[in-house]
Each structure stands twice: as structure tokens, then as C-alpha cells.
Protein backbone atom coordinates (compact mmCIF):
# COMPACT_ATOMS: atom_id res chain seq x y z
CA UNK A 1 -29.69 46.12 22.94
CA UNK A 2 -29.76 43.39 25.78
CA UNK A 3 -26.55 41.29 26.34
CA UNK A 4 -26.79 37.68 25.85
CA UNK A 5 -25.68 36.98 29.42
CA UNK A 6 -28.24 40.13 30.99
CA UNK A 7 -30.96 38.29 28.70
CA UNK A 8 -30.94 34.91 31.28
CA UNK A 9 -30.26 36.62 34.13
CA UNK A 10 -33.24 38.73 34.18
CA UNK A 11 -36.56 36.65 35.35
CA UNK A 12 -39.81 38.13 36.08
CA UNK A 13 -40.49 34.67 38.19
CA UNK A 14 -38.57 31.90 39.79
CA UNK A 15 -40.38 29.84 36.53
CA UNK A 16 -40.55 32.27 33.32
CA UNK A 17 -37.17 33.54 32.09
CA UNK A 18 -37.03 37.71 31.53
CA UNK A 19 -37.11 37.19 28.16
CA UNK A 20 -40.14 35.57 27.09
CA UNK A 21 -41.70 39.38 28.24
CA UNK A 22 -41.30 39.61 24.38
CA UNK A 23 -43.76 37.12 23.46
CA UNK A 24 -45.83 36.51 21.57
CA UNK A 25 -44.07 38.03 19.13
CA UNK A 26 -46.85 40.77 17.08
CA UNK A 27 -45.85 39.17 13.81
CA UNK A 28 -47.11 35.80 14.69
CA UNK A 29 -50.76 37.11 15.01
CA UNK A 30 -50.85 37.37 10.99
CA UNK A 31 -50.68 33.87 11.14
CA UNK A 32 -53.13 30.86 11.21
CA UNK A 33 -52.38 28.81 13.99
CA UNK A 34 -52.39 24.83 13.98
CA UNK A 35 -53.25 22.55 16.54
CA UNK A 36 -51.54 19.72 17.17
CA UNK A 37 -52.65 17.40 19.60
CA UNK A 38 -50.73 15.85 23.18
CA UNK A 39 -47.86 18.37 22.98
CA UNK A 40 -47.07 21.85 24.12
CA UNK A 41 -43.28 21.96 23.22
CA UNK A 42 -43.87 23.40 19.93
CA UNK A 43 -46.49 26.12 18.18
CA UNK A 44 -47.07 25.41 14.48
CA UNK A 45 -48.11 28.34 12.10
CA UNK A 46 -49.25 27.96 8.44
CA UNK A 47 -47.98 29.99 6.14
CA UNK A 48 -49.21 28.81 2.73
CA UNK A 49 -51.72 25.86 2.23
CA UNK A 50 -49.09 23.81 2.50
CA UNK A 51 -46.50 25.41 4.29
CA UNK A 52 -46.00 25.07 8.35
CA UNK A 53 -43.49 27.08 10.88
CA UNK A 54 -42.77 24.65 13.49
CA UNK A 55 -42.03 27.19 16.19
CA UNK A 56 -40.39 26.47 19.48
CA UNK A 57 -40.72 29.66 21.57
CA UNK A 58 -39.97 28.36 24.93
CA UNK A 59 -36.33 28.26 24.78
CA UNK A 60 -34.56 31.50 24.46
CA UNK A 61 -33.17 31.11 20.96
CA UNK A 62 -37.03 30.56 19.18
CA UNK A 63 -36.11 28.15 16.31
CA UNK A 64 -38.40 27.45 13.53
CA UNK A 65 -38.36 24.61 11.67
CA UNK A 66 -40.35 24.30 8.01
CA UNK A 67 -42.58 21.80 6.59
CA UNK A 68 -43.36 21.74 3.02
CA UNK A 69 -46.50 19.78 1.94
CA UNK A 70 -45.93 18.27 -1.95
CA UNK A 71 -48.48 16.24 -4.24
CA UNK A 72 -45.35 12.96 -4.23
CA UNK A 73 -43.19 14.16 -1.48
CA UNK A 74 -43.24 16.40 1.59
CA UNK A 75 -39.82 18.25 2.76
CA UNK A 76 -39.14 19.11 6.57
CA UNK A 77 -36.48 21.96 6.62
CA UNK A 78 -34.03 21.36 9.95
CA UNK A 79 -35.63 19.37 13.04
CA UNK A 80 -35.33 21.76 15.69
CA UNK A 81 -33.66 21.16 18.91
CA UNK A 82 -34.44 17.60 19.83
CA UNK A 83 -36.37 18.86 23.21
CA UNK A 84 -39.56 18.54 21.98
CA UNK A 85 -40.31 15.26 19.15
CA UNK A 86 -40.75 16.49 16.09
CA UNK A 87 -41.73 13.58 14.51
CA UNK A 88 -44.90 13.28 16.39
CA UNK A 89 -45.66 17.20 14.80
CA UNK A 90 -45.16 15.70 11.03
CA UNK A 91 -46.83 13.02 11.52
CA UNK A 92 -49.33 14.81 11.52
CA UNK A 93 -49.23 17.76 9.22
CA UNK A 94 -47.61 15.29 6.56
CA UNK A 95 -50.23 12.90 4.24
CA UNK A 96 -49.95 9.87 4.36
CA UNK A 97 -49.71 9.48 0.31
CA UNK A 98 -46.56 11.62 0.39
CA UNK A 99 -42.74 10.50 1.56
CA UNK A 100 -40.83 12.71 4.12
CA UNK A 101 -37.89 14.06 2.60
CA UNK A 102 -35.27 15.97 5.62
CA UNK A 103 -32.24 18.09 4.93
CA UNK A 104 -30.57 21.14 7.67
CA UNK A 105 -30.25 24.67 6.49
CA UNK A 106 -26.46 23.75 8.13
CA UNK A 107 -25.93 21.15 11.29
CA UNK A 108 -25.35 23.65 14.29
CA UNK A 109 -26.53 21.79 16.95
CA UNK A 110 -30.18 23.44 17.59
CA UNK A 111 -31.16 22.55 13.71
CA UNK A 112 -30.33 18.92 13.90
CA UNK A 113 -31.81 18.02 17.25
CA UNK A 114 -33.72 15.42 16.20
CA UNK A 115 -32.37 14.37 12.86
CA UNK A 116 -31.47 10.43 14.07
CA UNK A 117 -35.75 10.51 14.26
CA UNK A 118 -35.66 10.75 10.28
CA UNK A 119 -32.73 7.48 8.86
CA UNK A 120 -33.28 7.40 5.48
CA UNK A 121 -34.60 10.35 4.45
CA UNK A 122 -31.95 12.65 5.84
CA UNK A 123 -30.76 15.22 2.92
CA UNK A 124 -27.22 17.53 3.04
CA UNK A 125 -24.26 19.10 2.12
CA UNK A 126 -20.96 16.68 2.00
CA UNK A 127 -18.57 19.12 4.08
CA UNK A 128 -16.02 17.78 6.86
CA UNK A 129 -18.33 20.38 9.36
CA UNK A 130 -21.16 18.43 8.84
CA UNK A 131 -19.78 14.81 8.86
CA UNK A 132 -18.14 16.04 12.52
CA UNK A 133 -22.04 17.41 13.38
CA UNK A 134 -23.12 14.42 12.58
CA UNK A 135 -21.65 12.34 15.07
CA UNK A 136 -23.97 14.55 17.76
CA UNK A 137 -23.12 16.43 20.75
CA UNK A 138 -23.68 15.86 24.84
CA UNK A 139 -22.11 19.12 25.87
CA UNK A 140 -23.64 21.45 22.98
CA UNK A 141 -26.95 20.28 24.15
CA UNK A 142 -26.33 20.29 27.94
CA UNK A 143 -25.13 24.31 27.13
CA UNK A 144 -28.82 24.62 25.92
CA UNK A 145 -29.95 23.92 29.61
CA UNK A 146 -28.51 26.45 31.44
CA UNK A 147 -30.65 29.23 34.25
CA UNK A 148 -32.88 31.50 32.11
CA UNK A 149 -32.64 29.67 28.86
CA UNK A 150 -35.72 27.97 29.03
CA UNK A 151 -39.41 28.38 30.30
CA UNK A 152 -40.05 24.98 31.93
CA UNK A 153 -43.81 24.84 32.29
CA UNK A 154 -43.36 23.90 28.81
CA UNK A 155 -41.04 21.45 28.28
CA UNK A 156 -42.69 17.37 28.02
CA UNK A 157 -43.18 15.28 30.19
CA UNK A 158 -41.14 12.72 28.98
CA UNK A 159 -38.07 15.07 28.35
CA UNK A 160 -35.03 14.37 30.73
CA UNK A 161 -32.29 17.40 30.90
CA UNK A 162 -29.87 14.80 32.42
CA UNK A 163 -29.42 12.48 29.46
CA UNK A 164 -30.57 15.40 26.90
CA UNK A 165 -28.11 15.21 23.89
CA UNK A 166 -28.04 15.75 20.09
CA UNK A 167 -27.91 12.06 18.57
CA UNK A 168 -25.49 10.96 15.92
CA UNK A 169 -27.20 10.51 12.83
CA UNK A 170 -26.03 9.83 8.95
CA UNK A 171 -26.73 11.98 5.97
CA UNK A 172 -28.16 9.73 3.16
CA UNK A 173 -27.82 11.91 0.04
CA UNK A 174 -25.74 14.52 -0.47
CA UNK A 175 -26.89 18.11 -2.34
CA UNK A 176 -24.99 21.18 -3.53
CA UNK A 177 -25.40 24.44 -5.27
CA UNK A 178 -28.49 24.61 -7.93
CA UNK A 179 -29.33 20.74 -6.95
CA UNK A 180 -33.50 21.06 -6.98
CA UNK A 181 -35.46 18.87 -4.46
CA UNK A 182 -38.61 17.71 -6.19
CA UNK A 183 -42.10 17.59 -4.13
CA UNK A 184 -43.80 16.94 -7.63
CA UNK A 185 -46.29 18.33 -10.39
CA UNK A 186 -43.39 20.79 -11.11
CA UNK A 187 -42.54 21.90 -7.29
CA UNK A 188 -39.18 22.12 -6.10
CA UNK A 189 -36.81 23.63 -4.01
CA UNK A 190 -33.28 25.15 -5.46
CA UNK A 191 -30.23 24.51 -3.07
CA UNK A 192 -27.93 27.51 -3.01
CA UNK A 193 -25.43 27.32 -1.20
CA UNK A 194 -24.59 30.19 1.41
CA UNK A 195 -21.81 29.61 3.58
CA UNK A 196 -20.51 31.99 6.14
CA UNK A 197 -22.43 31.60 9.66
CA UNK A 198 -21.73 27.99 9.64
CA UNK A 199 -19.37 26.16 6.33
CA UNK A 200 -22.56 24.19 5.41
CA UNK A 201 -24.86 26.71 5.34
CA UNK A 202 -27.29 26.50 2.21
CA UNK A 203 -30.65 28.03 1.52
CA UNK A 204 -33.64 26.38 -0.30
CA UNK A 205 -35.79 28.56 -2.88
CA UNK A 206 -39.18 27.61 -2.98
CA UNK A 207 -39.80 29.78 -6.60
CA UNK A 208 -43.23 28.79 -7.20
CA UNK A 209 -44.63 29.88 -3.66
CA UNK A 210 -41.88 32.92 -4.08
CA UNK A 211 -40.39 31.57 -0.34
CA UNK A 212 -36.76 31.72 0.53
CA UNK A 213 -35.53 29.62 3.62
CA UNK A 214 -32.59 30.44 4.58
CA UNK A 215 -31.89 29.30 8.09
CA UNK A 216 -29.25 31.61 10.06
CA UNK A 217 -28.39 33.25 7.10
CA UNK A 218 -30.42 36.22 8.13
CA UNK A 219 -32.94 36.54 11.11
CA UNK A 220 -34.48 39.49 12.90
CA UNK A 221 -32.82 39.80 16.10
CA UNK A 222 -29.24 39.23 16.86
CA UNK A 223 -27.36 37.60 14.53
CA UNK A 224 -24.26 35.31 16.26
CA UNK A 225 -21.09 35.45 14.32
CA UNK A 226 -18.52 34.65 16.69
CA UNK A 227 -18.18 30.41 16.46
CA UNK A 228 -14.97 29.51 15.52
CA UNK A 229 -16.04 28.19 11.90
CA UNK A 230 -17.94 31.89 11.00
CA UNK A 231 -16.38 33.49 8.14
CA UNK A 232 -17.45 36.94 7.32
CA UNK A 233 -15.88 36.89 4.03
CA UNK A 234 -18.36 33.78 2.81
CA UNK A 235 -21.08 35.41 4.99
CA UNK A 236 -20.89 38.56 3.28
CA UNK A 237 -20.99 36.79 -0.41
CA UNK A 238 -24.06 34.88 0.81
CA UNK A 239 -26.25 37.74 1.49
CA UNK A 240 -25.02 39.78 -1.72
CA UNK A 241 -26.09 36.24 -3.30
CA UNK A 242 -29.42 35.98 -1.82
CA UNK A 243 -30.26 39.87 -2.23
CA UNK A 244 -29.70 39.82 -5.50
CA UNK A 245 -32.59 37.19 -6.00
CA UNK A 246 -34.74 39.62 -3.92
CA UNK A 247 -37.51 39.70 -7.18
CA UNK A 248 -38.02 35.52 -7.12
CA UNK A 249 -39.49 35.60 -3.43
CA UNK A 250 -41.74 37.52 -1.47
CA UNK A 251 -40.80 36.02 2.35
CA UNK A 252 -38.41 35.38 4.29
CA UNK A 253 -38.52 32.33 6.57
CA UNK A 254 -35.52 32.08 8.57
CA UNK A 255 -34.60 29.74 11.11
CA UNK A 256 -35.04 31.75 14.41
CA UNK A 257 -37.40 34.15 16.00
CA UNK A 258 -39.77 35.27 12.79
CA UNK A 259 -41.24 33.06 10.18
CA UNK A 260 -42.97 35.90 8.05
CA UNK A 261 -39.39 38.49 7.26
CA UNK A 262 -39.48 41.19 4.64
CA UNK A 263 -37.28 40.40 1.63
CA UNK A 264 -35.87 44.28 1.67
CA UNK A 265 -34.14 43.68 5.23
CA UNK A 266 -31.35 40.70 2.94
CA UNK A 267 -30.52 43.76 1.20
CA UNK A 268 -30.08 45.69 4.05
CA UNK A 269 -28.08 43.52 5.80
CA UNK A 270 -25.57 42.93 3.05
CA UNK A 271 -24.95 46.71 2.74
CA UNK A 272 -24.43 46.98 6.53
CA UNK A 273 -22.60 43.74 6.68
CA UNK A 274 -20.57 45.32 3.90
CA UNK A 275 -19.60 48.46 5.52
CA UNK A 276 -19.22 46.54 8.94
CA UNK A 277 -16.28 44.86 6.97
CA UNK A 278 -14.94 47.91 5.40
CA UNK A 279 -14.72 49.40 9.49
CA UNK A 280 -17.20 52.04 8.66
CA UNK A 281 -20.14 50.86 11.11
CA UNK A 282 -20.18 51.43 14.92
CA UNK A 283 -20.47 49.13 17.53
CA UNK A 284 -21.32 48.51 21.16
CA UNK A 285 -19.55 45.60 23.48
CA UNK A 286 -21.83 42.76 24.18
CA UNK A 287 -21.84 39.85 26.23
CA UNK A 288 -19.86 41.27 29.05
CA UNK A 289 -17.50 42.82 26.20
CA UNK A 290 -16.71 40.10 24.50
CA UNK A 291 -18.47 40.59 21.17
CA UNK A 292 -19.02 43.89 19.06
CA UNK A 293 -22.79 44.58 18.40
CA UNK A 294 -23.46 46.33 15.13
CA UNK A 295 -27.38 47.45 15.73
CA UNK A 296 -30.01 48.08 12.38
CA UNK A 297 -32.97 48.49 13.89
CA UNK A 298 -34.63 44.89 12.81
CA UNK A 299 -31.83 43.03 13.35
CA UNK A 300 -28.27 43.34 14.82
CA UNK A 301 -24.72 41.19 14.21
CA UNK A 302 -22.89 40.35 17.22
CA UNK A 303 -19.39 39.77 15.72
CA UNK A 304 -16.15 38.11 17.58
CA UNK A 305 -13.94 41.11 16.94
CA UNK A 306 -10.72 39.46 16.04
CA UNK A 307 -12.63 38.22 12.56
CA UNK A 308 -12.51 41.56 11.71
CA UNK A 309 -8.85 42.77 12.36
CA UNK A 310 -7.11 39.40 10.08
């Protein structure tokens, strides 16, 4: 498995970054493909009739935001990473008969980018992790800029890397565990709440279209557990959560890389998460040794190894 440091040092040109040799990704080709006019920051899949990926594949970390179409309300599931407006993309997807509704899978920095776009109709979790996200970044953001981490060709016109930030924004309701978010004629979303990666971490079942999102929960490629607020304790209660719901959903849609994931991989990782905690997994240094990679084939964690030796 490529380091994260070997990933933006390798370029195949002085203008496209090493890794975007990967895309397009093969799974994205079993999607249909939406155009949205005057903007080439973000690709925007459909998934369901009403369903959208909002796909940003030309910064190394892919994220995917959601949009969920409702007869009375529509639902836009994090707001990407502020480079690209995402605003302009729901405006639109999104009818004009139904209200925007907005809440974060959690508020790491690349989820919430353009959450001060949205006042009013911001949705989330009343935690001391997100009231301190809230107050936005400069230096998270400027991090995001760095040689290798993005193809430029793409990025707007009007986007400026010198005063790039994430804004301060304010959460106007607050959800928690089983709390349903109603789109109308008996559509809704179920909050559960799946801390771990990040303390604010929740994921939204959509049981009607059998879709789970659950933002970094679970991804297919590596998965970062190494910020100072991870805890593999919660994370490893969250996926035994969500894999035991496996029979209410039949995809995946997580907040990086892949919009269309196989249910069976959450129960996978929880059993290798598992036996990573109980020390009887293997692992290979990482980003110039300082994480441990555990590898599965689909997917890989890339753990800060003092988490596992408290």
C-alpha cells in the first residue's frame, strides 16, 4: 500500500498529481452521471431517482457529499470541502417546492467546507467537538493545499488558495441517536449515532431506499485513525452497531472515494477492527513510519500506534 506522503510526491506531470492515475475509479461507471452546468469542481452521480453523490475527485482525499430529494423537504448530507460551491450544485438538483434541510456525518474540516453557505437549515449533533468545528479553520484548510494534493486544471476560477478557509458557521437544531429527519409521505432518515473516527460521528439510515450513509465510518481505501480525538474503543462499537443492521440496507455510501460500497465489507471491518484491537492483526509502517497500516484487501486502517498500547 502507498504511503500518504509517497502518494503527493509522485506526479506523472508538473500539473496532475501521481495519484489521480487511479481515476476514474471502475465503480463510478455503474453510475448515471449528472450534468451540472458552469462548474467543473465537482462530478455528481445519481444513485436512486432521487439520490445524488456529489463527488469531488480532484483533490486527493475524493469526498462525496449526498443529496436526498423528498416530496416536502430535501436533505444535503455534509458540504464537501468549501473549494468548489456547493450551493450552486443544489440549487440545482433540489425543487424548488421542497426546503433544504443540512446536517455533517461529523465536522472534520473537509465535510463542513461550506456549511456557513446553508444558515438556517444547518442540522447536528450538540458535542463540545463540534461547537469548536464550528468556529472554522484557516490552517486545516491551508493543509488541504499542499504539492500533490490537488489537480489544478480543475479547481474554479473564482477560487483563491490564499484566503481559502473553512468558515465559522452555527448549528441550528440539534439531533441524536434514533432522532428521524422527515423528507415526507413517510420518508425519513434515522440518526444513529457512531462515534469513534471523529466524537460526533453519526450515520443516517435511509430504510425505505435500504441506504446507509455513514460518512468516515467506513470507506474503501485507507481509513485515518490517528487524530487526536479517534477512539478505537467507540470506533469499534460503531461498526459492530452498523453491521448488525446489515439486513435494513443494501449500499453503502460513505463519505470518501466510493459512493456505491457493499454492505458485507461493515462486517468485515468490525471483525478485523476487532482483532486489530485484540493485537492479533499485522501491520506495515506508513507515512514515513509513523502510522501502522492494517491492509484487507478493500480497505485498510492506518492507526496512530500509541491508541493501541493504553
Amino acid at each position: 500500500m502507498m504511503t500518504i506522503r509517497r502518494l503527493f510526491r509522485m506526479m506523472s506531470s508538473s500539473t496532475k498529481p501521481g495519484w489521480c492515475s487511479k481515476l476514474p475509479r471502475p465503480q463510478y461507471s455503474l453510475l448515471e452521471p449528472v450534468s451540472i452546468p458552469s462548474q467543473t469542481w465537482f462530478e455528481v452521480y445519481r444513485l436512486r431517482p432521487n439520490v445524488f453523490a456529489i463527488y469531488e475527485p480532484y483533490h486527493w482525499e475524493e469526498v462525496i457529499s449526498y443529496l436526498v430529494i423528498g416530496s416536502e423537504h430535501s436533505l444535503l448530507i455534509d458540504t464537501g470541502m468549501g473549494i468548489g460551491n456547493i450551493q450552486q450544485v443544489i440549487n440545482s438538483l433540489v425543487p424548488s417546492s421542497t426546503s433544504l434541510k443540512v446536517i455533517n456525518t461529523h465536522t472534520h474540516h473537509d465535510h463542513i467546507g461550506d456549511n456557513w453557505r446553508f444558515p438556517g437549515s444547518l442540522l447536528g449533533v450538540h458535542s463540545e467537538f463540534a461547537k469548536h468545528n464550528a468556529k472554522g479553520s484557516f490552517e486545516e484548510a491551508q493543509n488541504e493545499l499542499k504539492p500533490g494534493m490537488i489537480w489544478e486544471k480543475y479547481l474554479p476560477k473564482d477560487f483563491n488558495p490564499k484566503t481559502y478557509r473553512i468558515h465559522s458557521f452555527q448549528i441550528d437544531h440539534y439531533v441524536q441517536e434514533g432522532d428521524r429527519i422527515t423528507l415526507g409521505h413517510n420518508h425519513e432518515l434515522e440518526v444513529i449515532s457512531t462515534p469513534g473516527h471523529a466524537p460526533d460521528s453519526i450515520s443516517l439510515l435511509d430504510e425505505k431506499q435500504r441506504l446507509l450513509f455513514v460518512g468516515d465510518t467506513f470507506y474503501q481505501g485507507p481509513i485515518l485513525l490517528y487524530r487526536p480525538e479517534t477512539n478505537l474503543q467507540d470506533y469499534l462499537i460503531s461498526l459492530e452497531k452498523l453491521a448488525k443492521l446489515i439486513l435494513k440496507f443494501d449500499l453503502i455510501l460513505p463519505g470518501h472515494n466510493i459512493p456505491n460500497v457493499q454492505p458485507e465489507l461493515l462486517e468485515k471491518a468490525a471483525i478485523e477492527m476487532r482483532n486489530i484491537m485484540q493485537g492479533k492483526s499485522k501491520s506495515t509502517k506508513t507515512d514515513d513510519g509513523n502510522y501502522d497500516e492494517y491492509s484487507c484487501e478493500e480497505f485498510s486502517f492506518v492507526i496512530d500506534p500509541s491508541f493501541l498500547s493504553t
